[in-house]
C-alpha atoms as a PDB file:
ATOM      1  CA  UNK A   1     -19.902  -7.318  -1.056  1.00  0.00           C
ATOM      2  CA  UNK A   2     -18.218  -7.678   2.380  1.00  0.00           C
ATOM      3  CA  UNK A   3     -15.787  -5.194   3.237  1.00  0.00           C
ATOM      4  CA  UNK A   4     -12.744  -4.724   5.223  1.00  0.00           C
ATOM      5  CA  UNK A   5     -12.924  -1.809   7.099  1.00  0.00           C
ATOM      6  CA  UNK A   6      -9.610   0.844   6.513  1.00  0.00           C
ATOM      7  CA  UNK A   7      -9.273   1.955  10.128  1.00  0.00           C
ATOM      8  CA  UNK A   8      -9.889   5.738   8.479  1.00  0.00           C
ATOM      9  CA  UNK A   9     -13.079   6.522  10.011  1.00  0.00           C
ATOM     10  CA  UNK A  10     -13.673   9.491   6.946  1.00  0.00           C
ATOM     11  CA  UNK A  11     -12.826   6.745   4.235  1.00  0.00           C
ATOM     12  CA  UNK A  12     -15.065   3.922   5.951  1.00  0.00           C
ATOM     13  CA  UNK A  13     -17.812   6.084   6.533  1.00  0.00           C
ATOM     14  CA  UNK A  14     -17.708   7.100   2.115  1.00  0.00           C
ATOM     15  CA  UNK A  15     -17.321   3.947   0.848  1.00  0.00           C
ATOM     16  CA  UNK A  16     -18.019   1.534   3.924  1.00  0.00           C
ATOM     17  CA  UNK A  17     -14.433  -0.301   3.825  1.00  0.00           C
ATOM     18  CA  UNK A  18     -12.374  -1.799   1.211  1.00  0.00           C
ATOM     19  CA  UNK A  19     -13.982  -4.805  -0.701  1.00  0.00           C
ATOM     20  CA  UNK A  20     -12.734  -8.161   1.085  1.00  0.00           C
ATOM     21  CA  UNK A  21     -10.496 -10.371  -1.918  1.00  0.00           C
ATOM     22  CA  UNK A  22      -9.837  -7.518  -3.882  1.00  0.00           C
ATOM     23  CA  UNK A  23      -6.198  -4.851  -4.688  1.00  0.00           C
ATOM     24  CA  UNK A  24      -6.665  -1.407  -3.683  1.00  0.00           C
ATOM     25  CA  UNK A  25      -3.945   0.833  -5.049  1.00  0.00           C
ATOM     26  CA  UNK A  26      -2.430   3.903  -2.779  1.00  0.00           C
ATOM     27  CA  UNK A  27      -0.171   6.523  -4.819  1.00  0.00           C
ATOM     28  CA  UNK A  28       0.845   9.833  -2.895  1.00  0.00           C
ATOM     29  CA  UNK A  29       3.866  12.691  -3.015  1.00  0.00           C
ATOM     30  CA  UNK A  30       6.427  12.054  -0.745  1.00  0.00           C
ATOM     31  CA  UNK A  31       5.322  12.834   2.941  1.00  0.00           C
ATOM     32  CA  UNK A  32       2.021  12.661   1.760  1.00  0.00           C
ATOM     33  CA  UNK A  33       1.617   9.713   4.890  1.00  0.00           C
ATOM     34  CA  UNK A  34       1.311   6.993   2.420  1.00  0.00           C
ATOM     35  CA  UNK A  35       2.982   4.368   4.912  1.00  0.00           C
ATOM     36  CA  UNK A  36       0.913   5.629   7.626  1.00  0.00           C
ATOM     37  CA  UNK A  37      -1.845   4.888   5.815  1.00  0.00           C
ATOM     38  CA  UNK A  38      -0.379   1.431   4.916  1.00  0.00           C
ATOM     39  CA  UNK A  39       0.574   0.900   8.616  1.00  0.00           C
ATOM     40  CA  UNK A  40      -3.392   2.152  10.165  1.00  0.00           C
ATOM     41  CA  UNK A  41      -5.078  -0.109   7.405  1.00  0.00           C
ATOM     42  CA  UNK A  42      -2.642  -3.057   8.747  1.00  0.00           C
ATOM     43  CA  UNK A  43      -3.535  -2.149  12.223  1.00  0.00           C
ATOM     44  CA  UNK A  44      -7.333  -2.391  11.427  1.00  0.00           C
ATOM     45  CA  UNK A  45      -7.053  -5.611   9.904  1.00  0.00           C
ATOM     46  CA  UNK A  46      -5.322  -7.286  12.730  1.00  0.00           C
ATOM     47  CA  UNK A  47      -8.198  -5.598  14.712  1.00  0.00           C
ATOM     48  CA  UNK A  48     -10.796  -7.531  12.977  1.00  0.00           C
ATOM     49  CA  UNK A  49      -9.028 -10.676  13.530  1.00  0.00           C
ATOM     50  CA  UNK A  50      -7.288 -11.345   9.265  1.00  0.00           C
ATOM     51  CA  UNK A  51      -4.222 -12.834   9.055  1.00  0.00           C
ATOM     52  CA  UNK A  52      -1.942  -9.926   7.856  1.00  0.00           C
ATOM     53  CA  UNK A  53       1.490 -10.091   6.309  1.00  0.00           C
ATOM     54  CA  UNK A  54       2.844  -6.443   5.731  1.00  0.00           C
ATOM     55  CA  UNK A  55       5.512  -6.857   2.411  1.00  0.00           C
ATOM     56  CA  UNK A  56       8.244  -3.809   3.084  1.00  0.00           C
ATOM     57  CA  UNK A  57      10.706  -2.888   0.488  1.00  0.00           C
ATOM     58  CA  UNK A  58      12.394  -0.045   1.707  1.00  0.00           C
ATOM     59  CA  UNK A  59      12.357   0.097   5.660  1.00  0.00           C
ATOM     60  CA  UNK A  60      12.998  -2.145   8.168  1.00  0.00           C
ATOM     61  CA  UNK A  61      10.471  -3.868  10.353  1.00  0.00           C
ATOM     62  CA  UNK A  62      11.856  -2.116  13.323  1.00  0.00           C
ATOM     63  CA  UNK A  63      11.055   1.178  11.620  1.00  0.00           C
ATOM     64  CA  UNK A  64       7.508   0.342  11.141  1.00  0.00           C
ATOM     65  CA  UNK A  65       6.918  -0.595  14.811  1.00  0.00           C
ATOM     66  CA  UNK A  66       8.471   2.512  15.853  1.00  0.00           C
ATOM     67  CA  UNK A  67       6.616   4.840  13.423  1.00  0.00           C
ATOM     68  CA  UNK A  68       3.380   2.380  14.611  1.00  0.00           C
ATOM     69  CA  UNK A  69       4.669   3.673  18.372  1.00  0.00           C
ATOM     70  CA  UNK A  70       4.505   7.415  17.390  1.00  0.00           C
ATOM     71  CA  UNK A  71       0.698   6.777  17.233  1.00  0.00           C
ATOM     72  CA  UNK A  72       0.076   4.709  20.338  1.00  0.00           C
ATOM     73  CA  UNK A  73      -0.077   1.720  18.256  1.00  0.00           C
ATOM     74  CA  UNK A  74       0.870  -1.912  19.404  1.00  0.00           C
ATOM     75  CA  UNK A  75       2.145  -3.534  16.455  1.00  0.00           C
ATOM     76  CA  UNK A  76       3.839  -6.066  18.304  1.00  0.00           C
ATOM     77  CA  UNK A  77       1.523  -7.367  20.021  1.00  0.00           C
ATOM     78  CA  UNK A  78       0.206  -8.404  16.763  1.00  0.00           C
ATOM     79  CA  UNK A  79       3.117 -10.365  15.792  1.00  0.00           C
ATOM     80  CA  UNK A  80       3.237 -11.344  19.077  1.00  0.00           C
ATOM     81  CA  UNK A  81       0.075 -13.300  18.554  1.00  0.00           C
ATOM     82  CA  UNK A  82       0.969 -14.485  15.035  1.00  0.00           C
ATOM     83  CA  UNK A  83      -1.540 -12.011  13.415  1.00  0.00           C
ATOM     84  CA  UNK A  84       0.826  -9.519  11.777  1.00  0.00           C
ATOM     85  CA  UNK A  85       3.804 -10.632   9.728  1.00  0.00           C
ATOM     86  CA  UNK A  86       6.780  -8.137   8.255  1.00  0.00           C
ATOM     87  CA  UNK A  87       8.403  -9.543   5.025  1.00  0.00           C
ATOM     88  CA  UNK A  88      11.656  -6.954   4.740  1.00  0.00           C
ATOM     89  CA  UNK A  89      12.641  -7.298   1.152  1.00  0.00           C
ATOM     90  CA  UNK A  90      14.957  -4.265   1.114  1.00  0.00           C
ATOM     91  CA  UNK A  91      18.716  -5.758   2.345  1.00  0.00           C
ATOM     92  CA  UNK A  92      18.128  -8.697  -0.107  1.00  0.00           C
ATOM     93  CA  UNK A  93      17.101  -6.400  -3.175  1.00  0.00           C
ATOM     94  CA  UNK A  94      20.037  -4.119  -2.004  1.00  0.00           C
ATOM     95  CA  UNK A  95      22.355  -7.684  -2.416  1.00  0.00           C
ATOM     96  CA  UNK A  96      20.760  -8.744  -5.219  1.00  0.00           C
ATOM     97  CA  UNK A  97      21.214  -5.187  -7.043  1.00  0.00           C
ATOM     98  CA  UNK A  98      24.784  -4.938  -6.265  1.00  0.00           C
ATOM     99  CA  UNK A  99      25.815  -8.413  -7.158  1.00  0.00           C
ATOM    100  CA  UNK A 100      23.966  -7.917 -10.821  1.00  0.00           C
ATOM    101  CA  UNK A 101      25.687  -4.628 -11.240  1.00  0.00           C
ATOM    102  CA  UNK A 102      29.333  -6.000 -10.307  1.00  0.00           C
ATOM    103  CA  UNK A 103      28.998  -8.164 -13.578  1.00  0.00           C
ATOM    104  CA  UNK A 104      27.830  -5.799 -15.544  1.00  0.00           C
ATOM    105  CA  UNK A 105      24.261  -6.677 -15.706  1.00  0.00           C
ATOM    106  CA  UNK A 106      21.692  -4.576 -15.337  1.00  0.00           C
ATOM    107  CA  UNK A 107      19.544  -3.776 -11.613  1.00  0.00           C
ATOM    108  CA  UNK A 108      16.952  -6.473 -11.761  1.00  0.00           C
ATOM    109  CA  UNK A 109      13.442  -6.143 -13.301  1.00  0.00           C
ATOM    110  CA  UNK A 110      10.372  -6.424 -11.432  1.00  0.00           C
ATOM    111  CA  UNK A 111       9.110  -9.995 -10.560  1.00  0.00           C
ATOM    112  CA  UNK A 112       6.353  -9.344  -8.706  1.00  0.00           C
ATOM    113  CA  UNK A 113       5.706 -12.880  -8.023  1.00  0.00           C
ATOM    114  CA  UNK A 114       7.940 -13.246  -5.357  1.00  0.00           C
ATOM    115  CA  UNK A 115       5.624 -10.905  -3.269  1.00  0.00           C
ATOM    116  CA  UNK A 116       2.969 -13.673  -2.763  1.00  0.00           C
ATOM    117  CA  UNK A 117       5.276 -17.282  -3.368  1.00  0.00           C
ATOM    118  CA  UNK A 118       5.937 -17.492  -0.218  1.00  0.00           C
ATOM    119  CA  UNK A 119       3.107 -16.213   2.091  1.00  0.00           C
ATOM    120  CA  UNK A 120       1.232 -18.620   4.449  1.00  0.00           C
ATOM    121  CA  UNK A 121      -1.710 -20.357   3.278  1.00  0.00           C
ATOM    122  CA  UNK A 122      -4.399 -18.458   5.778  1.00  0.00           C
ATOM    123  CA  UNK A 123      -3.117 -15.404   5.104  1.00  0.00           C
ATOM    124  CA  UNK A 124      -5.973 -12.762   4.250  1.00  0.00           C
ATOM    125  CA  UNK A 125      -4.265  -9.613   4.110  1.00  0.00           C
ATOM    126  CA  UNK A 126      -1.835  -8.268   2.638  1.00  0.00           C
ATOM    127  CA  UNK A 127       0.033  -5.058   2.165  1.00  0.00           C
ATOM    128  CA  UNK A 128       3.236  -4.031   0.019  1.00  0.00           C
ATOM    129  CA  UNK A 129       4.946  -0.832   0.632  1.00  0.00           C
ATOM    130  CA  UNK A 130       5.706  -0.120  -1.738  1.00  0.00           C
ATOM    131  CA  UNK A 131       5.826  -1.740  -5.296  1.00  0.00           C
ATOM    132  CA  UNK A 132       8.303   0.817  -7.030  1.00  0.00           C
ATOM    133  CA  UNK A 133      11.016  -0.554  -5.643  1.00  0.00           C
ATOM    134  CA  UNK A 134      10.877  -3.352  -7.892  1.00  0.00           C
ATOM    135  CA  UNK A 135       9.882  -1.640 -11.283  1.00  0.00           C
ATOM    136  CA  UNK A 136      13.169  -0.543 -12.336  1.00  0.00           C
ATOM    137  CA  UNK A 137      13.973  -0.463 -15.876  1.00  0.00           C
ATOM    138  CA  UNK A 138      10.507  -2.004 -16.824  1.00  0.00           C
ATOM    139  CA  UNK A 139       9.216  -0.943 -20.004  1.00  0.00           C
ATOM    140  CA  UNK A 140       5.293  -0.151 -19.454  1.00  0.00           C
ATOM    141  CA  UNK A 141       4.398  -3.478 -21.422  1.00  0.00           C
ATOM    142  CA  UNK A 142       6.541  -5.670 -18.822  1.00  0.00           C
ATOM    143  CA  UNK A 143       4.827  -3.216 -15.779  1.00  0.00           C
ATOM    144  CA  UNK A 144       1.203  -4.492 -17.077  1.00  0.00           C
ATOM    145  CA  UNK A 145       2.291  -8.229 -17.707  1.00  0.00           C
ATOM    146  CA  UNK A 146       3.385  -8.555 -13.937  1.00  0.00           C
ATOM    147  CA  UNK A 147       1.073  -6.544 -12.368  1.00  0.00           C
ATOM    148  CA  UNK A 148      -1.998  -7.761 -13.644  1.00  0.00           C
ATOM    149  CA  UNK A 149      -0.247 -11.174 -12.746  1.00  0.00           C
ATOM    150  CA  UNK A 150       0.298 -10.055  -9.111  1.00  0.00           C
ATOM    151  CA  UNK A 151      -3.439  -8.756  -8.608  1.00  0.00           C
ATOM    152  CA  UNK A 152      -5.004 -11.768 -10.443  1.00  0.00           C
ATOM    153  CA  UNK A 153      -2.804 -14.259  -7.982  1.00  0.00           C
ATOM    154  CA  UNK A 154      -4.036 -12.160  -5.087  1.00  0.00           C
ATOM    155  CA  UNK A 155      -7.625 -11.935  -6.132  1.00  0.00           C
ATOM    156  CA  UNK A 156      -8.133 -16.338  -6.767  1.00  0.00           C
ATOM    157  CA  UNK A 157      -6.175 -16.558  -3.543  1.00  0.00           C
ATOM    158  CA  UNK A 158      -9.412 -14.091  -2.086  1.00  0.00           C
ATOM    159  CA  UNK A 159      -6.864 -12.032  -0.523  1.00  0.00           C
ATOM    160  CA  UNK A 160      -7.293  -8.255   0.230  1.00  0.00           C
ATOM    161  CA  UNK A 161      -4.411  -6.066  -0.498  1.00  0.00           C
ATOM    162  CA  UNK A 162      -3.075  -2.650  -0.053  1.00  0.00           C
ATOM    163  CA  UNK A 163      -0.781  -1.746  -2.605  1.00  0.00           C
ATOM    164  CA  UNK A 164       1.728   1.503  -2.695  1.00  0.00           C
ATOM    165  CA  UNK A 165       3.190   3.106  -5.385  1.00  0.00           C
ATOM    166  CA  UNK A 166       5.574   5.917  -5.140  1.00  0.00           C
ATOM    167  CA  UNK A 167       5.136   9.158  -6.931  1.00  0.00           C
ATOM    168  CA  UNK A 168       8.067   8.747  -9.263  1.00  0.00           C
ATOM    169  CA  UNK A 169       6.878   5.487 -10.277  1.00  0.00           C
ATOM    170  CA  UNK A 170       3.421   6.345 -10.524  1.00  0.00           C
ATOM    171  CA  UNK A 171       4.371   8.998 -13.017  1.00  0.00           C
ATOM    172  CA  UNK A 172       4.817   6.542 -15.634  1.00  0.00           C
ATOM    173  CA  UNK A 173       2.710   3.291 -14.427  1.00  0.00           C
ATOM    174  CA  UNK A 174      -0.336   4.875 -12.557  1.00  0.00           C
ATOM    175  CA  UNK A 175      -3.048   4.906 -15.717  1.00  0.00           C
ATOM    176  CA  UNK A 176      -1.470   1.041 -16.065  1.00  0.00           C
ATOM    177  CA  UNK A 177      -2.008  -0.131 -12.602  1.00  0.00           C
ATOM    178  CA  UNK A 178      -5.770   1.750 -12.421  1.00  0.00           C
ATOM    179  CA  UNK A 179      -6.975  -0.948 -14.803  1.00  0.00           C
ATOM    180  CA  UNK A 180      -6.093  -3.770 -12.827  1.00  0.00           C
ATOM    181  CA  UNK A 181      -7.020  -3.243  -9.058  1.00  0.00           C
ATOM    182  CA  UNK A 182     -10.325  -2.744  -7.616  1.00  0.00           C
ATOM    183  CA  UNK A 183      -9.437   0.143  -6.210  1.00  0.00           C
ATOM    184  CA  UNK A 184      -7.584   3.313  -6.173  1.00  0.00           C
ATOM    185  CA  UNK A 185      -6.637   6.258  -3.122  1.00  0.00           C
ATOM    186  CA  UNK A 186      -4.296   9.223  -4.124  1.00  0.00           C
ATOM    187  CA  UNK A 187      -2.543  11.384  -1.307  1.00  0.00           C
ATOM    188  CA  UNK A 188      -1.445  14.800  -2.025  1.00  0.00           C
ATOM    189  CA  UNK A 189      -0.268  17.693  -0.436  1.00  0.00           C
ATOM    190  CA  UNK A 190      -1.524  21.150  -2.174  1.00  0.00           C
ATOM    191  CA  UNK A 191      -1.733  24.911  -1.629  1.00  0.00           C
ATOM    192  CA  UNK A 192      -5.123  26.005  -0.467  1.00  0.00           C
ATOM    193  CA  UNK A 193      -6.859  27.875  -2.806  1.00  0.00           C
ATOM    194  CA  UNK A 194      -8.523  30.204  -0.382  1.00  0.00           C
ATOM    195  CA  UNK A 195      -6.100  30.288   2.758  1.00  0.00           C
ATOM    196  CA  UNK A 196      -2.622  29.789   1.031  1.00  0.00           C
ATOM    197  CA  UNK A 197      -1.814  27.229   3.794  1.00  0.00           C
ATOM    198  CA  UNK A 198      -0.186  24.002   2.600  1.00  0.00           C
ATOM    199  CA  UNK A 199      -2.723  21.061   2.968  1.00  0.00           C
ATOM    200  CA  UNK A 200      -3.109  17.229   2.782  1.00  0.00           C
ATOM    201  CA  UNK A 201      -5.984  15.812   0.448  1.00  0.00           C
ATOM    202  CA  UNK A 202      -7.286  12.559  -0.904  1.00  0.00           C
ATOM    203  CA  UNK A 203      -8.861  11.825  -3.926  1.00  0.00           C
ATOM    204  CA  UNK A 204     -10.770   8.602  -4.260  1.00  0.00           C
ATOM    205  CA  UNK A 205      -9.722   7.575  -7.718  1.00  0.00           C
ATOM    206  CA  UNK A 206     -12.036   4.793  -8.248  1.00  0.00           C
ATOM    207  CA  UNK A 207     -13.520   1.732  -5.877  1.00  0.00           C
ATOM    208  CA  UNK A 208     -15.855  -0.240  -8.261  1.00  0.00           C
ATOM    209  CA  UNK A 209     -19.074  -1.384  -6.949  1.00  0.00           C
ATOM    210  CA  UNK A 210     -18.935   2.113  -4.622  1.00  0.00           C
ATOM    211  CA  UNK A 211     -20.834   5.559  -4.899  1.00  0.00           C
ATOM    212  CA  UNK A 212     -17.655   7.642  -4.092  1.00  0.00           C
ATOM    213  CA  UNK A 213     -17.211  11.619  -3.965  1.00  0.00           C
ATOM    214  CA  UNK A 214     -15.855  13.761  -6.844  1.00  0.00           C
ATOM    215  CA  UNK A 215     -14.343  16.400  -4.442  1.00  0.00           C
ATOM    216  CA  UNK A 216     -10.874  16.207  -2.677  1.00  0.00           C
ATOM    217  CA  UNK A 217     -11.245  15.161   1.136  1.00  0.00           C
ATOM    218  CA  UNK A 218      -9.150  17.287   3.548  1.00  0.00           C
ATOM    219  CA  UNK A 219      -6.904  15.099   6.068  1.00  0.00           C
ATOM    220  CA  UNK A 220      -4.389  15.713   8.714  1.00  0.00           C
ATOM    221  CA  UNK A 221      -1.388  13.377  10.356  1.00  0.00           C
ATOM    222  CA  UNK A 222      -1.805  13.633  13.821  1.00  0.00           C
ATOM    223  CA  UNK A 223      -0.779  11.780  16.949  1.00  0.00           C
ATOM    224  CA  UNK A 224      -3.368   8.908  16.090  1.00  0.00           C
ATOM    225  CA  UNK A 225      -2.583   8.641  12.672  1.00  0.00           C
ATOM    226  CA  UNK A 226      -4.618   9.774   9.340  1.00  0.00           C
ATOM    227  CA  UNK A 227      -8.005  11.783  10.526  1.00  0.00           C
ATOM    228  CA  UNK A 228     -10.054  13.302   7.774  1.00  0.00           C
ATOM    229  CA  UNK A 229     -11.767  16.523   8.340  1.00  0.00           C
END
């Protein structure tokens, strides 16, 4: 199976990259570096020449190319060039919330659709940071109806994707969304055992088709982005 390499030399040199046409799934605490990691596997795909649209629900472009700047990364020269796209969803689900609460209606429920209706034809890459935003008040049932929707549209459209989850919503969809993508990455930050430092470690949930460790992998943040060790 071709692969898409991550940009995360530790994770390409384990399982190689990330399967071309398929979902891989990111979950993580909070400052775990989960849009870093969103951001670097963006960067790498641009890199190897795929059409990349980066889906943001929370921040605004111009946040992303300054947190890409903190690294030494040129983001913009990737839009520049018409190889990176930023969809900012956030003001409109901020409008869209407030005018369904102001008649009494609860905030809206997840269509996930919307994530892919509109992206260009050649696009080949895609990355949505992050999906929790839009799962409020689904039951589980409704969660797995729309996601497996959203991965199966991405998967006949052969387009790789990078999804994120938050840790709040992950709490109660995580086992759901396992089933459906290809792939899974969780980032976590943890008390070492043996030094009683804080740390920052990855476990490789699942990447079919891939001999993958058992063990937690060690990684840092530093001023090139996500390193393993």
């Amino acid at each position: 199976m071709e692969r898409l390499k991550s940009g995360i030399d530790g994770i390409d040199d384990i399982t190689g990259g990330f399967p071309i046409g398929r979902s891989m799934l990111v979950t993580g605490d909070a400052g775990s570096g989960k849009t870093i990691f969103a951001l670097q596997f963006a960067k790498s795909s641009c890199k190897q020449g795929f059409k990349t649209v980066y889906i943001t629900t929370e921040e605004d472009a111009s946040d992303l190319y300054t947190q890409g700047e903190s690294f030494n990364w040129d983001l913009k020269t990737f839009t520049d060039n018409n190889i990176l796209s930023f969809t900012e969803l956030a003001g409109i689900r901020a409008k869209v919330t407030e005018a369904e609460m102001s008649i009494d209606i609860g905030a809206m429920k997840g269509n996930f659709s919307k994530f892919i209706n509109e992206l260009p034809e050649d696009t080949q890459t895609v990355i949505i940071d992050n999906i929790g935003s839009y799962t409020a008040k689904l039951t589980p049932y409704e969660f797995r109806d729309r996601f497996d929707l959203l991965i199966y549209e991405l998967k006949k459209r052969n387009i790789t994707a990078l999804v994120v989850l938050d840790s709040a919503t992950s709490s109660e969809f995580n086992e759901i969304a396992l089933f459906s993508v290809y792939g899974a990455l969780k980032l976590m930050k943890r008390e070492n055992p043996y030094t009683g430092r804080r740390e920052r470690v990855m476990d490789i949930v699942k990447m079919r088709s891939t001999k993958t460790p058992t063990q937690f992998i060690s990684y840092e943040i530093n001023s090139n982005g996500i390193i393993m060790i």
